[in-house]
Protein backbone atom coordinates (compact mmCIF):
# COMPACT_ATOMS: atom_id res chain seq x y z
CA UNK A 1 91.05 67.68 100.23
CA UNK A 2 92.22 67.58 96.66
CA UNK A 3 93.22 71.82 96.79
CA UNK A 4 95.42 70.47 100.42
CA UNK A 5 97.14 67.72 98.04
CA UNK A 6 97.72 70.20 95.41
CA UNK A 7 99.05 72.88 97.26
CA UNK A 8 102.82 71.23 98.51
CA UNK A 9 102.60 70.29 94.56
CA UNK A 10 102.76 73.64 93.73
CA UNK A 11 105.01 75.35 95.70
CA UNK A 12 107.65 72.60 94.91
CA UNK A 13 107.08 72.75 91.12
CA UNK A 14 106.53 76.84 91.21
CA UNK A 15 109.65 77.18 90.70
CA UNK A 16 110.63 75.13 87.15
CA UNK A 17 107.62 76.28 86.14
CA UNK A 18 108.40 80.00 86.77
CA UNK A 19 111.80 79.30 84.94
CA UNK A 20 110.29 77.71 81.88
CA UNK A 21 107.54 79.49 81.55
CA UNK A 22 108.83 82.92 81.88
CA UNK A 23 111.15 82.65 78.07
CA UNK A 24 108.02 81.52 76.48
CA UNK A 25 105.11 83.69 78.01
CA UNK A 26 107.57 87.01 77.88
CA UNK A 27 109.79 86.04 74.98
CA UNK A 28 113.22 87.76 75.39
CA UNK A 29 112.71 90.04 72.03
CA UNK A 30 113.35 93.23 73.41
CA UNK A 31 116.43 92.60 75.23
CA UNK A 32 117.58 90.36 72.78
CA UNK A 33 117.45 93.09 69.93
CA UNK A 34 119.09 95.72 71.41
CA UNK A 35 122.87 95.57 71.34
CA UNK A 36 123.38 97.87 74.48
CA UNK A 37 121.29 99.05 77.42
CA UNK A 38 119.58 102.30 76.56
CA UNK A 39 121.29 105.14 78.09
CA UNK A 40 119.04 107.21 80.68
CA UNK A 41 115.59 108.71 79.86
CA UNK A 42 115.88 112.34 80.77
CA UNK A 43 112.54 114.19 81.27
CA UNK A 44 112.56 118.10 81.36
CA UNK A 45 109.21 119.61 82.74
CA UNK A 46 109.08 123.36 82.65
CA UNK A 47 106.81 124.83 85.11
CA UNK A 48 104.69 128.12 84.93
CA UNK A 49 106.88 130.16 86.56
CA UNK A 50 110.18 129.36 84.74
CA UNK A 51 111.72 126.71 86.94
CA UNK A 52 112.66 123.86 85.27
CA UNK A 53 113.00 120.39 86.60
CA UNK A 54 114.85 117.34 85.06
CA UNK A 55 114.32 113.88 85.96
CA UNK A 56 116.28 110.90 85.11
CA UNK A 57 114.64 107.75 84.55
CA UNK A 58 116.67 104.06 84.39
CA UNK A 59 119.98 105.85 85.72
């Protein structure tokens, strides 16, 4: 009975907890600290046979 009373408490609070808790368990730091997004990731893989294929990542 007491998992059936906790479970509408939950739900309603999920939310304001997701919002607080999300700063403080994954602190900002990263995106804080760069200035600008990072441009696109560019990967180059160069097969056996010559052909080369490029793949961009975060585009």
């Amino acid at each position: 009975m007491t998992t059936a009373q906790q479970a509408p408490a939950m739900s309603t609070a999920d939310g304001d907890d997701a919002a607080h808790q999300m700063p403080s368990s994954h602190p900002p730091t990263t995106a804080m600290s760069l200035p600008r997004p990072l441009p696109p990731l560019v990967l180059t893989t160069t097969h056996d046979d010559g052909h080369v294929t490029t793949m961009e990542i975060g585009g």
